[in-house]
C-alpha atoms as a PDB file:
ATOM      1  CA  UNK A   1       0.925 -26.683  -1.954  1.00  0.00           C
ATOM      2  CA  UNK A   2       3.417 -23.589  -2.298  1.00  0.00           C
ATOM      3  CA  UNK A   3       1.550 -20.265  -2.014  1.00  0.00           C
ATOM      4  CA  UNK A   4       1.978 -17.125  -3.246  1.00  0.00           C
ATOM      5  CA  UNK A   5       0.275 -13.280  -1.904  1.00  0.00           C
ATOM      6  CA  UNK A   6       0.845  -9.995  -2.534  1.00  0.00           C
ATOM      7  CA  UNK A   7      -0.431  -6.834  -1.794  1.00  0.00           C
ATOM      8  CA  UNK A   8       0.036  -3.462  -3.142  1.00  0.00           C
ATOM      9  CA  UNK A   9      -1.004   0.622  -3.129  1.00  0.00           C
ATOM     10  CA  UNK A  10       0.478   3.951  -2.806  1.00  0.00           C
ATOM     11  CA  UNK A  11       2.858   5.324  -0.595  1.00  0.00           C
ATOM     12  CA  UNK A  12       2.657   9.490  -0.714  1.00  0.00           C
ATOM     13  CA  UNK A  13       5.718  10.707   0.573  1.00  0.00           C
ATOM     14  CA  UNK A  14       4.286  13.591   2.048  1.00  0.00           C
ATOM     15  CA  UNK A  15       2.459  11.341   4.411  1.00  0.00           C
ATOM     16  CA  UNK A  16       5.699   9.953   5.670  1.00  0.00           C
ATOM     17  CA  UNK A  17       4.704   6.617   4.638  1.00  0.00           C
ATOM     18  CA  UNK A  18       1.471   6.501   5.949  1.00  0.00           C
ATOM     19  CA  UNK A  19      -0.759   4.071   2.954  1.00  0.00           C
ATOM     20  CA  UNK A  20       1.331   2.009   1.017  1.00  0.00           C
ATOM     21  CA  UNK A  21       0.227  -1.938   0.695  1.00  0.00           C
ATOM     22  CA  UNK A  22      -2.765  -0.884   3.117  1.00  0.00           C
ATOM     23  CA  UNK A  23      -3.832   2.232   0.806  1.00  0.00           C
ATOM     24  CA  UNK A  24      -7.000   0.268   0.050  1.00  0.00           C
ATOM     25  CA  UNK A  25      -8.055  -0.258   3.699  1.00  0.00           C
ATOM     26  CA  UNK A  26      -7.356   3.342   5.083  1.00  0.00           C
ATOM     27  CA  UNK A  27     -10.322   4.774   4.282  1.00  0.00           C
ATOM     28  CA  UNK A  28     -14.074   3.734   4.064  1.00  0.00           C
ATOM     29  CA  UNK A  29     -15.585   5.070   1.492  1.00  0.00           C
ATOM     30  CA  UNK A  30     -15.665   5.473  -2.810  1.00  0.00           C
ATOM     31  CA  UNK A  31     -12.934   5.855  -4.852  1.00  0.00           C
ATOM     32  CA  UNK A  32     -13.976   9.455  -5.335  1.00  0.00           C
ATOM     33  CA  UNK A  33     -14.232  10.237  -1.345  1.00  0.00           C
ATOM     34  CA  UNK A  34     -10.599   8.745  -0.835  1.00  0.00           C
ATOM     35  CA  UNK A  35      -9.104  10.634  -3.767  1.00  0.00           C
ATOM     36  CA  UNK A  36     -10.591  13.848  -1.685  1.00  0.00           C
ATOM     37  CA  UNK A  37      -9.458  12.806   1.318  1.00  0.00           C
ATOM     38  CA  UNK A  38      -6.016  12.362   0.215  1.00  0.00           C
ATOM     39  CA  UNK A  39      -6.232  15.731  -1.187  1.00  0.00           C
ATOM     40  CA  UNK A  40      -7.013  17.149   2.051  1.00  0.00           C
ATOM     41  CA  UNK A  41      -4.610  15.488   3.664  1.00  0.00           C
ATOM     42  CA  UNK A  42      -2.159  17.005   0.955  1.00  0.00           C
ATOM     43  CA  UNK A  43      -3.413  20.394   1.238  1.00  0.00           C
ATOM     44  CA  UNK A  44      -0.828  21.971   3.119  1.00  0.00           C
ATOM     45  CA  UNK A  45       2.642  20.638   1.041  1.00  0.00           C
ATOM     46  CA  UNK A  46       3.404  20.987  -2.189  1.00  0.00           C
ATOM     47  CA  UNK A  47       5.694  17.532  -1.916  1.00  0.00           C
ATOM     48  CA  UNK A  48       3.017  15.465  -4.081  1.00  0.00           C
ATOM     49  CA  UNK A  49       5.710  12.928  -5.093  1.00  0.00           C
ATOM     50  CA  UNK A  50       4.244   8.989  -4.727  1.00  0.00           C
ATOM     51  CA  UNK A  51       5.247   5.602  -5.884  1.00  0.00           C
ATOM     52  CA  UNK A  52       3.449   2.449  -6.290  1.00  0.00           C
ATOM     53  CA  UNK A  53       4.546  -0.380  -3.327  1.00  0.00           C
ATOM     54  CA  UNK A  54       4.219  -4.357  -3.529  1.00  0.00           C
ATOM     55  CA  UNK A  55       5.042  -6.590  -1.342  1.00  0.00           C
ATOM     56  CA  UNK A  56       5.306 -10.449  -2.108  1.00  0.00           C
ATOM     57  CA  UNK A  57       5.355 -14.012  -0.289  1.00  0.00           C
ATOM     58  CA  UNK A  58       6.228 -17.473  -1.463  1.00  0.00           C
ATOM     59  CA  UNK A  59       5.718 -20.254   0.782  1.00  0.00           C
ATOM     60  CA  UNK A  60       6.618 -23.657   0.335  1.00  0.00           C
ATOM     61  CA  UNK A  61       5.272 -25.639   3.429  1.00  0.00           C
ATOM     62  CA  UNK A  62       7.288 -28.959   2.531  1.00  0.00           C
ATOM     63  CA  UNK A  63      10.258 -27.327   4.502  1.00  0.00           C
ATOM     64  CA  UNK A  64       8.126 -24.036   5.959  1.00  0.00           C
ATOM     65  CA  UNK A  65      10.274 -22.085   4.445  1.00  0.00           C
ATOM     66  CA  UNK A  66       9.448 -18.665   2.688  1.00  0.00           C
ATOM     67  CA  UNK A  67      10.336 -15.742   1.132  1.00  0.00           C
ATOM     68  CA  UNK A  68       9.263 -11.738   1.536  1.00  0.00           C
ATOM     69  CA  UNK A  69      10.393  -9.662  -1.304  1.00  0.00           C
END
């Protein structure tokens, strides 16, 4: 059976890529405790620019091929 998986987050510039598709896992805690933790981390810079990140893979195990995008 071909597969497909993804993941996705934020990458913060500011944290010179630190986050991205592992945004999620970074941090234990609420929503509300990671929002202030990333605030804190941002404290110091006013370089608050972000983007959203996903990354992507097909797999088709009749010739074990696949493909990242």
């Amino acid at each position: 059976m071909t597969s497909v998986a993804d993941d996705s987050g934020v990458t913060i510039d500011a944290l010179e890529g630190m986050l991205g598709t592992k945004s999620n896992r970074w941090f234990t805690g609420t929503a509300d405790e990671k929002n202030q933790e990333v605030l804190r981390l941002l404290a110091d810079t006013t370089k608050r620019s972000a983007r959203y990140t996903t990354a992507a893979c097909l797999f088709d195990p009749i010739t074990e091929e696949y493909c990242v995008f």
